[in-house]
Protein backbone atom coordinates (compact mmCIF):
# COMPACT_ATOMS: atom_id res chain seq x y z
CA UNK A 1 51.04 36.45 -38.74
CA UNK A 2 48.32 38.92 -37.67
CA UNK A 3 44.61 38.14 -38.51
CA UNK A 4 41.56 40.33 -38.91
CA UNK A 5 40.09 39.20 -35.87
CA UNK A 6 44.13 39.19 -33.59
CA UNK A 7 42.53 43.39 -32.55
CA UNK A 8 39.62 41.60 -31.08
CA UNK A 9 41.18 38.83 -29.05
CA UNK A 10 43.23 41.48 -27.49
CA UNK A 11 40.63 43.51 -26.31
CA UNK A 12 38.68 40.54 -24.32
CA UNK A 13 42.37 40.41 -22.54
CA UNK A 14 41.87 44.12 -21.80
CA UNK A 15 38.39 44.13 -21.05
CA UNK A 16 38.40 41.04 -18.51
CA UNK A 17 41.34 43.41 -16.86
CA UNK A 18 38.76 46.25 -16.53
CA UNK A 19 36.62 43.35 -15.24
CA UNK A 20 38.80 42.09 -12.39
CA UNK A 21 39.51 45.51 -11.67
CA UNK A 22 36.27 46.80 -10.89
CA UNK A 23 35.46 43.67 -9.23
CA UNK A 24 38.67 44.12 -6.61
CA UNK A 25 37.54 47.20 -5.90
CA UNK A 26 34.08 46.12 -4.91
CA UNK A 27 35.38 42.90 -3.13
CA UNK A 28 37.46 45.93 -1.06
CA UNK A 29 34.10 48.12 -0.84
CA UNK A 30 36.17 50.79 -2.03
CA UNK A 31 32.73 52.15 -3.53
CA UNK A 32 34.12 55.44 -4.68
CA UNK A 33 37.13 53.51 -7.06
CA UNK A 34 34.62 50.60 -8.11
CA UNK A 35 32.35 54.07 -9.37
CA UNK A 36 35.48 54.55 -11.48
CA UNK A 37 36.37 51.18 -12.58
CA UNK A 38 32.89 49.86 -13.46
CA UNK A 39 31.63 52.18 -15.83
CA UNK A 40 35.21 51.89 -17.20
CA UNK A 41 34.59 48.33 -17.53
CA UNK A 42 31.17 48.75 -19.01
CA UNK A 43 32.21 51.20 -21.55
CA UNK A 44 35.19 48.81 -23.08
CA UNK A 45 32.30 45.99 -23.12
CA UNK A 46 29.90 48.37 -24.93
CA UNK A 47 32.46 49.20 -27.95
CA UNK A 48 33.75 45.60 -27.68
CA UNK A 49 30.34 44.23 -28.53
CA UNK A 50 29.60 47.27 -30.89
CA UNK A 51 32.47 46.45 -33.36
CA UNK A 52 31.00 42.65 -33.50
CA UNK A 53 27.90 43.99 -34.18
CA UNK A 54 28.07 46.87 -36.45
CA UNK A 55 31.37 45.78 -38.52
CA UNK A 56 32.59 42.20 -38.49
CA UNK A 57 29.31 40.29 -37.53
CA UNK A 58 27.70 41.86 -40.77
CA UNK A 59 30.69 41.49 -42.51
CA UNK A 60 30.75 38.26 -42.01
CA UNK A 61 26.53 37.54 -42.99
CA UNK A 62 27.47 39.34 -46.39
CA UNK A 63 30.27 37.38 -47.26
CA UNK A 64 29.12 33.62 -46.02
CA UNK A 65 25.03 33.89 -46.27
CA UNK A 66 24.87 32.95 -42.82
CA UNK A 67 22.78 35.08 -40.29
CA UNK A 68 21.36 32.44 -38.22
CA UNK A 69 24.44 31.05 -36.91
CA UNK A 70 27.23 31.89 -34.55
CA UNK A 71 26.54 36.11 -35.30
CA UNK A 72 23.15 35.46 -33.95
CA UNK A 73 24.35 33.20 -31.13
CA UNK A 74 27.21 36.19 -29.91
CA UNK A 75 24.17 38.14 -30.30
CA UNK A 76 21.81 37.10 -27.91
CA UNK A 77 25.09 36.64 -25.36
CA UNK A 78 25.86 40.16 -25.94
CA UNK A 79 22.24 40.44 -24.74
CA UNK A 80 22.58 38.67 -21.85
CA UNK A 81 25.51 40.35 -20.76
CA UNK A 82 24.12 43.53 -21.47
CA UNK A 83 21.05 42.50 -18.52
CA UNK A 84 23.99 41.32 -16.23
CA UNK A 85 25.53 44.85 -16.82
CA UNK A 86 22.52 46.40 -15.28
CA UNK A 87 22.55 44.39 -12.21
CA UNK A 88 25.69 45.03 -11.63
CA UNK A 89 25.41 48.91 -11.57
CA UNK A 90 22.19 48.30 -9.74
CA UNK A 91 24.54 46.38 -6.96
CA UNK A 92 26.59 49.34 -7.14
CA UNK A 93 24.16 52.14 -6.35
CA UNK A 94 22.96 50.33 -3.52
CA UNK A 95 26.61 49.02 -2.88
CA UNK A 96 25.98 45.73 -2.16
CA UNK A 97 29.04 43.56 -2.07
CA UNK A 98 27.30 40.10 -1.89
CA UNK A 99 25.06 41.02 -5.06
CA UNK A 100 27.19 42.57 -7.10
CA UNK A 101 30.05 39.46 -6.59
CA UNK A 102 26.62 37.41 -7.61
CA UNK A 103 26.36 38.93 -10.91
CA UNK A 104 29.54 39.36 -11.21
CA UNK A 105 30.23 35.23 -10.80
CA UNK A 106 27.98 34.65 -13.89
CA UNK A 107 28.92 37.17 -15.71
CA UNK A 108 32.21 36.03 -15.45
CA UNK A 109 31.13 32.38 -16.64
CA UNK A 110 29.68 33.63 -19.10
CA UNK A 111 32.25 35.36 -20.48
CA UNK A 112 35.07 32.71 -20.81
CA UNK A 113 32.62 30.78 -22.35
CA UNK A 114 31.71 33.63 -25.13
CA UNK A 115 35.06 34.42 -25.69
CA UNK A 116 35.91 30.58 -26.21
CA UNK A 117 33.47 30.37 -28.87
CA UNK A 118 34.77 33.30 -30.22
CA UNK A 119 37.83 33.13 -30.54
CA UNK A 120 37.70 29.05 -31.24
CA UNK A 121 35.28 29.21 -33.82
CA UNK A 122 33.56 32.42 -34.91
CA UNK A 123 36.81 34.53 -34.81
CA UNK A 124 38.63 31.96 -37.24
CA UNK A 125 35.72 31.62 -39.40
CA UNK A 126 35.75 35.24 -40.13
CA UNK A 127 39.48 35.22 -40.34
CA UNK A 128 38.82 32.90 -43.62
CA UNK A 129 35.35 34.21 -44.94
CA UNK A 130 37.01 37.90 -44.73
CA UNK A 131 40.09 37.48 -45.77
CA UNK A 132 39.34 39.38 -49.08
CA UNK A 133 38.37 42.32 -46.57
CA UNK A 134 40.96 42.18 -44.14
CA UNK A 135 42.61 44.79 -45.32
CA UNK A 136 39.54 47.15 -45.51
CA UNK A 137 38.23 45.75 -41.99
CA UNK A 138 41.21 45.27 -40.06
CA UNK A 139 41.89 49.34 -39.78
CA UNK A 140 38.57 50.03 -38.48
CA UNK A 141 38.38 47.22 -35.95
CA UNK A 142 42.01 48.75 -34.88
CA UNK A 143 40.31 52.71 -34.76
CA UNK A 144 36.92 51.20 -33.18
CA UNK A 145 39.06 49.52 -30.07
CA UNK A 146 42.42 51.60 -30.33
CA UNK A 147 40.23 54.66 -29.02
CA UNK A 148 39.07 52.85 -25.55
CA UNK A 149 42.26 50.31 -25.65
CA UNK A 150 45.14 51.99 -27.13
CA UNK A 151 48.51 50.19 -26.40
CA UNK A 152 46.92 46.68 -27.20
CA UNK A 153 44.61 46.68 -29.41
């Protein structure tokens, strides 16, 4: 059975493949396809964290009351990965290897445990406090992250 939230799980699985990519490709110093791969990367994070913010996480603050909960919480993650983001390009320019695997170990960290909380607890709560909406929601979460992630989203 397919839930509001099933296009979003997907995409983490295709963004943390942009991830490793970009990261291989630094790991290699193969600066001029890690140029490619990172903004890549960045740009499937950006409309990743976009959709949470601008559809389901309000969504989900209409229809339960709560705004200083888990929304918030992703929120200020989304923030900190946002700050990671820049160091990471920063690593880039300069290509430096040893900083940009730096970043690139917390940001990872950080990540798993995001998406855990996610898609353990926030995901399935919206699943529930939407499910009046799903049918409204689901189609724009789909045309939000079919247009960077296309075959699984």
């Amino acid at each position: 059975m397919s839930t509001l939230t099933e296009p979003l799980r997907h995409h983490h699985k295709h963004c943390d493949e942009r991830f490793v990519a970009a990261e291989a490709a630094v790991i290699d110093k193969n600066w001029t396809v890690a140029a490619q791969l990172l903004p890549d990367f960045l740009t499937e994070m950006e409309a990743h964290f976009r959709t949470e913010e601008e559809i389901l996480f309000p969504a989900f603050e209409a229809a339960t009351g709560m705004t200083m909960g888990p929304t918030r919480m992703m929120r200020l993650e989304h923030a900190q990965m946002r700050e990671l983001f820049g160091q990471m390009n920063a690593a880039l320019t300069n290509r430096d290897a040893r900083d940009f695997a730096g970043v690139a170990e917390t940001l990872l960290v950080l990540m798993q445990q995001h998406n855990m909380k996610e898609e353990n607890i926030l995901y399935p709560m919206c699943d529930r406090g939407l499910d009046s909406q799903s049918g409204e929601l689901e189609p724009v979460l789909h045309e939000r992250l079919g247009a960077t992630c296309p075959t699984t989203c």
